[in-house]
Structure formats: C-alpha cells, structure tokens
PDB file of N, CA and C in Angstrom:
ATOM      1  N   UNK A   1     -71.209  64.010  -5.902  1.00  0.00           N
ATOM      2  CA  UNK A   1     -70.531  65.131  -5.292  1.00  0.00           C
ATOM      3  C   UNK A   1     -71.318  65.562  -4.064  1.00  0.00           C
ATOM      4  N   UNK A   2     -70.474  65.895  -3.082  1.00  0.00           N
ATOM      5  CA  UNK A   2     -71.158  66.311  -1.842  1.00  0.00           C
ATOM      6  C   UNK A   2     -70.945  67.896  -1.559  1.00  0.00           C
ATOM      7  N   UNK A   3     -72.019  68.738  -0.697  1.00  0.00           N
ATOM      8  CA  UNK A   3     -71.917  69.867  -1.259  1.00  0.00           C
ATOM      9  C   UNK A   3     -72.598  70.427  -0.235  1.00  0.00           C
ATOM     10  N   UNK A   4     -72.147  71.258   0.580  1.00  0.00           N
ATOM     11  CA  UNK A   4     -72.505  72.377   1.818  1.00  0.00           C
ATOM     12  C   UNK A   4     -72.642  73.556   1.620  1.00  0.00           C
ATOM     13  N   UNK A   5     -73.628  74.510   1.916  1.00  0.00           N
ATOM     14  CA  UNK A   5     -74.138  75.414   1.666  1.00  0.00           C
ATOM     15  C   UNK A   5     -74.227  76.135   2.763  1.00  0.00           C
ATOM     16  N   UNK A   6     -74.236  77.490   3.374  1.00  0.00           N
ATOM     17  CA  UNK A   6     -74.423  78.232   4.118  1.00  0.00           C
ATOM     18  C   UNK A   6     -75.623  79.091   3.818  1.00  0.00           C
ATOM     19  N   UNK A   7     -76.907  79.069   3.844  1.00  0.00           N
ATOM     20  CA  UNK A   7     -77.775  79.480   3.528  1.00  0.00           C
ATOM     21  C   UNK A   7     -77.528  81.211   4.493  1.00  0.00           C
ATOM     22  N   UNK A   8     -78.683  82.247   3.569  1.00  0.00           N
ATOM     23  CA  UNK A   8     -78.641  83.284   3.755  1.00  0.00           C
ATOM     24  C   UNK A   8     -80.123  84.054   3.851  1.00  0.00           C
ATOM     25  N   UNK A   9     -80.844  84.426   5.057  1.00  0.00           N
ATOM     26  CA  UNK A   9     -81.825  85.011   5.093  1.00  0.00           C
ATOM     27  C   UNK A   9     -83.327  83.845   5.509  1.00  0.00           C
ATOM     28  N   UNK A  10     -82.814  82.923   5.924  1.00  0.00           N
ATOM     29  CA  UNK A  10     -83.331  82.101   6.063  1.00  0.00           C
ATOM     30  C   UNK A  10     -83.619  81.112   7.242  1.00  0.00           C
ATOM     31  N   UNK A  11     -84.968  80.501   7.989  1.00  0.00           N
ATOM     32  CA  UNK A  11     -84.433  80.063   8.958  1.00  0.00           C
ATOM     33  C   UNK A  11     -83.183  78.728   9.261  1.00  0.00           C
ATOM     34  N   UNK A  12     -83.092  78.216   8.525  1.00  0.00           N
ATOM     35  CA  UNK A  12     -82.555  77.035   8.268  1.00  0.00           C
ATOM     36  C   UNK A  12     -81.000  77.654   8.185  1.00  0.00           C
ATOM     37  N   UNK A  13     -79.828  77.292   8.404  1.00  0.00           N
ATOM     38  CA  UNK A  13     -78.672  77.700   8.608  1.00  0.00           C
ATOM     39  C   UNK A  13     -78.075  76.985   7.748  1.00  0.00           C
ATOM     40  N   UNK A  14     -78.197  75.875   7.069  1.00  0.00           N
ATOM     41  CA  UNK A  14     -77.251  75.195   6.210  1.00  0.00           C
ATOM     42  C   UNK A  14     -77.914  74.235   5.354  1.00  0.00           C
ATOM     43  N   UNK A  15     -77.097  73.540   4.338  1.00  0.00           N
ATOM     44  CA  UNK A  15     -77.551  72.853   3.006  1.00  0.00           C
ATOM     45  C   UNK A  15     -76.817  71.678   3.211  1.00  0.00           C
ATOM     46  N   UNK A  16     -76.791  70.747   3.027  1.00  0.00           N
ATOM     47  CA  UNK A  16     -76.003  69.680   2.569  1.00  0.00           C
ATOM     48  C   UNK A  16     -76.611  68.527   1.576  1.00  0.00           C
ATOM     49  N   UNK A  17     -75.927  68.795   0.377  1.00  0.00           N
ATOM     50  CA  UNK A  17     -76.802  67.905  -0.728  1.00  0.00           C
ATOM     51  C   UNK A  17     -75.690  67.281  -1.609  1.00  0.00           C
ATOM     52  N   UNK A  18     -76.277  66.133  -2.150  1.00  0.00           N
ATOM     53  CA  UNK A  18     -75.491  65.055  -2.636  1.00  0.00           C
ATOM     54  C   UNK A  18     -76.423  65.692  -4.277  1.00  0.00           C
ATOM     55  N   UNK A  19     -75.350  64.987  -5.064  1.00  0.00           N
ATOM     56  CA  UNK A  19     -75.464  65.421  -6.197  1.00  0.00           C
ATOM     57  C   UNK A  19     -74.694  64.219  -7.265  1.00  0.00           C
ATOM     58  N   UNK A  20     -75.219  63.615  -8.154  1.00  0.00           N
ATOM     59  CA  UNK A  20     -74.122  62.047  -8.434  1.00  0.00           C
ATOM     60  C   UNK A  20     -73.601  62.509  -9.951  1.00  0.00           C
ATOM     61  N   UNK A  21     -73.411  62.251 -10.333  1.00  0.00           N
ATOM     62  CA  UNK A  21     -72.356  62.331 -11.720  1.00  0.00           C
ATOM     63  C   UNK A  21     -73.270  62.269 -13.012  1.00  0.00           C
ATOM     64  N   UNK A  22     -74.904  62.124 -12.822  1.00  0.00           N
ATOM     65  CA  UNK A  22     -75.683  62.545 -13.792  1.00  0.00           C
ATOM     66  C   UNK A  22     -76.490  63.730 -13.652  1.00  0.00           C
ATOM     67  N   UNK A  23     -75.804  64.550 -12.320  1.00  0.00           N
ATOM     68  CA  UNK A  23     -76.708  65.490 -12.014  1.00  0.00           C
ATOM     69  C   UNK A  23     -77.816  65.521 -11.628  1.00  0.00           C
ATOM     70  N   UNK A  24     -78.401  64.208 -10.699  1.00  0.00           N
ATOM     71  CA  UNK A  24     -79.479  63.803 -10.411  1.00  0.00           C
ATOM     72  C   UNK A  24     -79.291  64.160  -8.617  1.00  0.00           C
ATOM     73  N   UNK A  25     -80.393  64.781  -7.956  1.00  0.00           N
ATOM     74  CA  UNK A  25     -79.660  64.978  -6.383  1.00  0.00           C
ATOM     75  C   UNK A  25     -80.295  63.637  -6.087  1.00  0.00           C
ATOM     76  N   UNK A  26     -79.440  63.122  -5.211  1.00  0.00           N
ATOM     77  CA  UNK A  26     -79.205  61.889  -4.163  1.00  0.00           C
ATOM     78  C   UNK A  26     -79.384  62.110  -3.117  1.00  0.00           C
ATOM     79  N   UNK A  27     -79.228  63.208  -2.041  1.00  0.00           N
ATOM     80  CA  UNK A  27     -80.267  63.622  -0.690  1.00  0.00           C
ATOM     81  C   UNK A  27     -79.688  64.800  -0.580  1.00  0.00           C
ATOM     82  N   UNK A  28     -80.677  65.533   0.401  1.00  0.00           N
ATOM     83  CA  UNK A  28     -80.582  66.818   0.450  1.00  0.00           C
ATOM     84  C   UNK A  28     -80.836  66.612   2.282  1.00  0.00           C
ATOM     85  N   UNK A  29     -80.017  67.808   2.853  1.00  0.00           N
ATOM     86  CA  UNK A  29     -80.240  67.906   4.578  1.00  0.00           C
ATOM     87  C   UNK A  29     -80.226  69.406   4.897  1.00  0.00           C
ATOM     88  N   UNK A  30     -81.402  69.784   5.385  1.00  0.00           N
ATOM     89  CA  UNK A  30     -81.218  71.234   5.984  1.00  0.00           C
ATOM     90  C   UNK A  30     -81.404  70.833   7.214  1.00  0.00           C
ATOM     91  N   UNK A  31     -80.280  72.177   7.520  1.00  0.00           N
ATOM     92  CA  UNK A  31     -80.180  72.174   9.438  1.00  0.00           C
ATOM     93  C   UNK A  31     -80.911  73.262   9.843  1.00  0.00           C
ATOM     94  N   UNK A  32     -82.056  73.374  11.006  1.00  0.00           N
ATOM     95  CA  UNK A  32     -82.751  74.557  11.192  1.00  0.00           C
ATOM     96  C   UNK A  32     -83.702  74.520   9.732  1.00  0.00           C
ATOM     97  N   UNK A  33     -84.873  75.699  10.306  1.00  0.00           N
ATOM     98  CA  UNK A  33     -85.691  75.835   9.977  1.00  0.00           C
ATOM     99  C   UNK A  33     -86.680  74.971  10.242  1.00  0.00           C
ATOM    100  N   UNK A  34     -87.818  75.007   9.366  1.00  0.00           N
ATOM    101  CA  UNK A  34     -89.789  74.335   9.779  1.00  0.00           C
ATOM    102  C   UNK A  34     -88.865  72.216   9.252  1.00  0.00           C
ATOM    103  N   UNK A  35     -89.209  71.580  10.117  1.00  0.00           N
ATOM    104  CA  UNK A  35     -88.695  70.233   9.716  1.00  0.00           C
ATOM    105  C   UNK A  35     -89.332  69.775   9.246  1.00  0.00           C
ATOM    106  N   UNK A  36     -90.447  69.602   9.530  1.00  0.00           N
ATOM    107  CA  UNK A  36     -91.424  69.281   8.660  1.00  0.00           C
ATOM    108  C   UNK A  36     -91.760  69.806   6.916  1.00  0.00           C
ATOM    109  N   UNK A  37     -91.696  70.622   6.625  1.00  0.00           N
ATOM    110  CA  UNK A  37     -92.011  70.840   5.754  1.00  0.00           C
ATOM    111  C   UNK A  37     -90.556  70.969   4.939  1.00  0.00           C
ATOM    112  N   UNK A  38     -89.359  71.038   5.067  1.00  0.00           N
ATOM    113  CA  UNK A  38     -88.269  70.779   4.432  1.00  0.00           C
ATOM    114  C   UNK A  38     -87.416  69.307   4.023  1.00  0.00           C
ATOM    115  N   UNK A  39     -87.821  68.320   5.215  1.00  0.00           N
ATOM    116  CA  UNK A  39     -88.089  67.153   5.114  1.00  0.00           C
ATOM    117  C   UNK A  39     -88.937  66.631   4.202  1.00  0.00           C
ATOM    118  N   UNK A  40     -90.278  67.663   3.540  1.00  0.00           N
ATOM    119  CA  UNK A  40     -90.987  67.304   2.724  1.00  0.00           C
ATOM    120  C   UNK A  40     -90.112  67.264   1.217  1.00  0.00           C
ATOM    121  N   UNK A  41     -89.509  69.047   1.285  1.00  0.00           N
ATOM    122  CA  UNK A  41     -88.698  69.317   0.110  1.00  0.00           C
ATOM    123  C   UNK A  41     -87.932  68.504   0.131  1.00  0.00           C
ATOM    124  N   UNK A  42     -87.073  67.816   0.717  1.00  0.00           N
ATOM    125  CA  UNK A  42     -86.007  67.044   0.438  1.00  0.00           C
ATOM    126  C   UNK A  42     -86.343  65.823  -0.400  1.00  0.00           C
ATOM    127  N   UNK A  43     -87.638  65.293   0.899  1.00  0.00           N
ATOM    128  CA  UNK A  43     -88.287  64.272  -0.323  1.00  0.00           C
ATOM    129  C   UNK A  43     -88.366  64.599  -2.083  1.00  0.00           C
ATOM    130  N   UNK A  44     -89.078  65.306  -1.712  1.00  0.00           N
ATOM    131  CA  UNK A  44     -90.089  65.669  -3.058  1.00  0.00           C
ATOM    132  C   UNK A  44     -88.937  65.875  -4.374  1.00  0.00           C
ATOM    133  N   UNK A  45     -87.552  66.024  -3.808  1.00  0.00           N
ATOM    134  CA  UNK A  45     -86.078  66.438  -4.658  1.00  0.00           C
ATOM    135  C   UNK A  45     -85.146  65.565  -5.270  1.00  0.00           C
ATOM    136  N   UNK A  46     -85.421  64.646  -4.331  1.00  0.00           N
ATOM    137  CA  UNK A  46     -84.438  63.263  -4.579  1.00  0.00           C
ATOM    138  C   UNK A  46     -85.097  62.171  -5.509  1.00  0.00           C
ATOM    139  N   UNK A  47     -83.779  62.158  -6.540  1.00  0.00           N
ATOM    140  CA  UNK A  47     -84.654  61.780  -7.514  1.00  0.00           C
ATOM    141  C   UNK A  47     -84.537  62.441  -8.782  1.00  0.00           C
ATOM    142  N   UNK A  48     -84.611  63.721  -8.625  1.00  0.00           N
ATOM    143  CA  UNK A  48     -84.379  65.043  -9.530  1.00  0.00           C
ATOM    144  C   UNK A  48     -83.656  65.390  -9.785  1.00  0.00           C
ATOM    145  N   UNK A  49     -83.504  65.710 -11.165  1.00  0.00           N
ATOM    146  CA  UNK A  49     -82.369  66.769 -11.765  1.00  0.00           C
ATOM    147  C   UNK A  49     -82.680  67.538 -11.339  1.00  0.00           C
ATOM    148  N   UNK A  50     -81.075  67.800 -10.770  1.00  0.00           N
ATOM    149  CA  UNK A  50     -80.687  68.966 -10.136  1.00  0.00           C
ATOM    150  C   UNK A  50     -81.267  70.323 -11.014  1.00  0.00           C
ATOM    151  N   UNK A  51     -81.300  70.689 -12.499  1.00  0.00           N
ATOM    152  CA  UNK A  51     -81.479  71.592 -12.763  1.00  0.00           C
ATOM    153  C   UNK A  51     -83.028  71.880 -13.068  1.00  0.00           C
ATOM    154  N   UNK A  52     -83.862  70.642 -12.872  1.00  0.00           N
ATOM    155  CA  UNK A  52     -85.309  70.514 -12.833  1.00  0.00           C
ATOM    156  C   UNK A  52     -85.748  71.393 -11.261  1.00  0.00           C
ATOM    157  N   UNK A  53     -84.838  71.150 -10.539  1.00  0.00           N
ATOM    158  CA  UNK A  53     -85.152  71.469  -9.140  1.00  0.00           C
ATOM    159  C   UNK A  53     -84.982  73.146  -9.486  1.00  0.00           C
ATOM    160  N   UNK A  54     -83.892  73.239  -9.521  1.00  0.00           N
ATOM    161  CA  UNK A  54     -83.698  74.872  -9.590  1.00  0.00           C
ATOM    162  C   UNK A  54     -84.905  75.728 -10.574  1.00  0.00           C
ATOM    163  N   UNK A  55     -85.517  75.276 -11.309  1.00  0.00           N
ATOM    164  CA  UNK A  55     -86.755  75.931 -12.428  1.00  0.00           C
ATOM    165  C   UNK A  55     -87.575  75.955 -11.291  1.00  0.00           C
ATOM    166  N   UNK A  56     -87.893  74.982 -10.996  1.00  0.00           N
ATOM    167  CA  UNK A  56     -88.910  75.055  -9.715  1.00  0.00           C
ATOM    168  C   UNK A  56     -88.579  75.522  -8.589  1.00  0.00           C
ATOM    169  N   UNK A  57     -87.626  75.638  -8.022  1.00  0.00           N
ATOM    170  CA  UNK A  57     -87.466  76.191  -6.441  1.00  0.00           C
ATOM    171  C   UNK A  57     -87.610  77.898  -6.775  1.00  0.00           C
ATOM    172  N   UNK A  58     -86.185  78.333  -7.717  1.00  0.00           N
ATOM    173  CA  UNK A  58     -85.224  79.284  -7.897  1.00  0.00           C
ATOM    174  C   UNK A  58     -86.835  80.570  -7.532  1.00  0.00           C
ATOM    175  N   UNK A  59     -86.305  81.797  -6.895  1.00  0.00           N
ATOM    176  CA  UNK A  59     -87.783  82.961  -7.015  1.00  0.00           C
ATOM    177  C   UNK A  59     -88.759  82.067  -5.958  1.00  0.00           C
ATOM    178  N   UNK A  60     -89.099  81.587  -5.223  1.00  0.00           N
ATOM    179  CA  UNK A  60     -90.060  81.222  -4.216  1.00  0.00           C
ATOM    180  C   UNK A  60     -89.586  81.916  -2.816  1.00  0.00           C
ATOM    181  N   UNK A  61     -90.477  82.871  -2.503  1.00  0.00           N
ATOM    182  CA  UNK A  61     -90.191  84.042  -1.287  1.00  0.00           C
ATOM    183  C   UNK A  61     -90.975  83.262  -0.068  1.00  0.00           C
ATOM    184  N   UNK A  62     -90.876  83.576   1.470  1.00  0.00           N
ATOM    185  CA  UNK A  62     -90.918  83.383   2.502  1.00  0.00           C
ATOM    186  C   UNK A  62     -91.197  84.391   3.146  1.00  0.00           C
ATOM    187  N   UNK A  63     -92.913  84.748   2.839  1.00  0.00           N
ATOM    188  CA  UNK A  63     -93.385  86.100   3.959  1.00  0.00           C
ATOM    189  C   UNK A  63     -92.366  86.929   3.050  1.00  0.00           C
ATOM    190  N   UNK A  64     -92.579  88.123   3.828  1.00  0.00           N
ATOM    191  CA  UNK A  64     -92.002  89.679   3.210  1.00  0.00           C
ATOM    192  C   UNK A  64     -90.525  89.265   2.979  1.00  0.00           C
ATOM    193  N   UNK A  65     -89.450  88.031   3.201  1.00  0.00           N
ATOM    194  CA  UNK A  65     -88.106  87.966   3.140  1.00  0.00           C
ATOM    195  C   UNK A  65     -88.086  87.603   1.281  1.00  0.00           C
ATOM    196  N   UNK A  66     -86.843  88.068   0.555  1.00  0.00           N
ATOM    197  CA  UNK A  66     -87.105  88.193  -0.329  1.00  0.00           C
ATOM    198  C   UNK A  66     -86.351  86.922  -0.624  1.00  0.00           C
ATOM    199  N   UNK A  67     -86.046  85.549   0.167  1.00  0.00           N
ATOM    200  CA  UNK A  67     -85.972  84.168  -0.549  1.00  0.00           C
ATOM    201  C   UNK A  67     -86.523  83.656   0.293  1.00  0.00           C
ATOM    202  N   UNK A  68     -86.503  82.322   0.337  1.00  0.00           N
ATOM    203  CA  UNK A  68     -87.113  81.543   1.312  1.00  0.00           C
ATOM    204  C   UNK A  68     -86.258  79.679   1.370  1.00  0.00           C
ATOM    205  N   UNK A  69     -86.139  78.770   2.240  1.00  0.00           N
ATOM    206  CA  UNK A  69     -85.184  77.818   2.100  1.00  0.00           C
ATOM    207  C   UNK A  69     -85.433  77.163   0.853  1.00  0.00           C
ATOM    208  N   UNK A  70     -86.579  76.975  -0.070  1.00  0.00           N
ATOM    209  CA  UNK A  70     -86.392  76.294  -1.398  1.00  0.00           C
ATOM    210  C   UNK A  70     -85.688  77.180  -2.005  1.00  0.00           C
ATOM    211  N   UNK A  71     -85.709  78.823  -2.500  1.00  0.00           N
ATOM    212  CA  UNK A  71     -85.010  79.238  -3.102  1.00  0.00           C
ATOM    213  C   UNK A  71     -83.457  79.074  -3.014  1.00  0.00           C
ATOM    214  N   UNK A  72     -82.989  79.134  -1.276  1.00  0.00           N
ATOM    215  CA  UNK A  72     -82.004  78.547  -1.198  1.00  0.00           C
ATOM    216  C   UNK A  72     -81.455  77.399  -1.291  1.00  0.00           C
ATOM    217  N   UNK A  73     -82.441  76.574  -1.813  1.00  0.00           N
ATOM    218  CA  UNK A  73     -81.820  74.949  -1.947  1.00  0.00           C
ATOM    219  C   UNK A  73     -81.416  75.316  -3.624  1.00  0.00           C
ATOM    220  N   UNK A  74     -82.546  76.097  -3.983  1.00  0.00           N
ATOM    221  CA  UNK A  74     -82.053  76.025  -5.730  1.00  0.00           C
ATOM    222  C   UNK A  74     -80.812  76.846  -6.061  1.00  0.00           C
ATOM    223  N   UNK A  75     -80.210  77.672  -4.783  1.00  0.00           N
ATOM    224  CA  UNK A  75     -78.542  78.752  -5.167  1.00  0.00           C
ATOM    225  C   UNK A  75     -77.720  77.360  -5.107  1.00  0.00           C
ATOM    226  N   UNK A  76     -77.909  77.088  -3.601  1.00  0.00           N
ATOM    227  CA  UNK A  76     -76.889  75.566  -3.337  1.00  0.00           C
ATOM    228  C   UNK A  76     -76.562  74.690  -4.545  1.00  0.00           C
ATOM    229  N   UNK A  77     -78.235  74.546  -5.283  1.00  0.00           N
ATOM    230  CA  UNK A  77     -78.117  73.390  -6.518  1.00  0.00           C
ATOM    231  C   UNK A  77     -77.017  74.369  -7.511  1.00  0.00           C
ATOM    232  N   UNK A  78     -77.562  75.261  -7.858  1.00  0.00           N
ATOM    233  CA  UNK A  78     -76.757  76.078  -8.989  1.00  0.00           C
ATOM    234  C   UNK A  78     -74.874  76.500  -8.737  1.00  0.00           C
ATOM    235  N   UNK A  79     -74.987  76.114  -7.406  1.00  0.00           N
ATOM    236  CA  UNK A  79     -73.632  76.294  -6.963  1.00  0.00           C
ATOM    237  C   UNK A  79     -72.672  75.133  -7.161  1.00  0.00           C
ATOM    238  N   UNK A  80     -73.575  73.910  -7.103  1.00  0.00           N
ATOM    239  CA  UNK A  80     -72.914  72.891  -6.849  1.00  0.00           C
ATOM    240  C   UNK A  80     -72.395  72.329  -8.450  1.00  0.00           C
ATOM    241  N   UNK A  81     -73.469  72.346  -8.885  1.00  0.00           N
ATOM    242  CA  UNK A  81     -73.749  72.242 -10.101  1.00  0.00           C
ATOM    243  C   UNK A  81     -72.414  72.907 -11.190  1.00  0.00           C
ATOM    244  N   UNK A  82     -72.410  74.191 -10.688  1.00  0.00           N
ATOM    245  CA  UNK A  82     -71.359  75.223 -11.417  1.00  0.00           C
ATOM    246  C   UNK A  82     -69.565  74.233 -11.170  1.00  0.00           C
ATOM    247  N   UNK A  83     -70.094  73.678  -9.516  1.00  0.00           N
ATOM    248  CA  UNK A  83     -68.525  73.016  -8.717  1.00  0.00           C
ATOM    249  C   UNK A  83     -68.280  71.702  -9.856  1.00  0.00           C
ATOM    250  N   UNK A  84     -69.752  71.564 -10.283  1.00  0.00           N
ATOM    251  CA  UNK A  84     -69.581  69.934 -11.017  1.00  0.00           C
ATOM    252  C   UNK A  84     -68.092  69.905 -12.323  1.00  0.00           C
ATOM    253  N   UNK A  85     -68.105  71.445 -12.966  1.00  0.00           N
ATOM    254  CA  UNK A  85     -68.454  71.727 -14.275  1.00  0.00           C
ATOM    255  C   UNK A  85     -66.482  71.337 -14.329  1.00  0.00           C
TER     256      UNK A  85
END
C-alpha cells in the first residue's frame, strides 16, 4: 500500500511510505526537512514493522516543538496502517 502524508509542525512537508501486505514498510520519502538525517530514518525503517516503527518513533519531540518528523513518520505509519485494516 502506498501512502501520503501531510505532515504537521514540522520541517519536512510530506510523507510518502510504502507499506506491503505484511505490514512491513518497503520505503519511506520525506520532502523537506534535515536530508541527511531523515534519509538516515528512512533507512534505519525499511525493513520494519510498521508497528515496531511506531513504538519507537511515536512521542520523539524536535527542540521546544511538541513532535518532530519521526514522530510524524509514526502518525503516517498509524494512519496507514488503520487504511490497511
């Protein structure tokens, strides 16, 4: 399943993550924000259950903003996830 996200509060403006039929994510693309280091997350994701990801992302803040783009990768996952059902 393919799956776009509009991220919120964040530098990064959007989500786009693949998600396959065992619930395992297959790639993840943020637009905007630090590239480097989200390019890392993406790595570090693929590969993963989707709901392994969300335990770990979900609550990770960005400076005084009260999410940060992993937290928003883990709404996207939980969103997509919910789209799977």
């Amino acid at each position: 399943m393919r799956y776009s996200y509009q991220t919120q509060g964040t530098c990064s403006s959007q989500i786009d993550l693949e998600i396959d039929d065992n619930g395992v994510i297959s790639n993840v693309q943020f637009y905007g924000g630090c590239h480097g280091n989200l390019q890392g997350i993406s790595t570090l994701v693929r590969g993963m259950k989707a709901a392994d990801a969300v335990s770990k992302l979900q609550g990770i803040r960005c400076g005084y903003k009260n999410t940060s783009c992993p937290d928003q990768l883990a709404t996207a996952l939980r969103q997509a996830m919910a789209a799977m059902e």
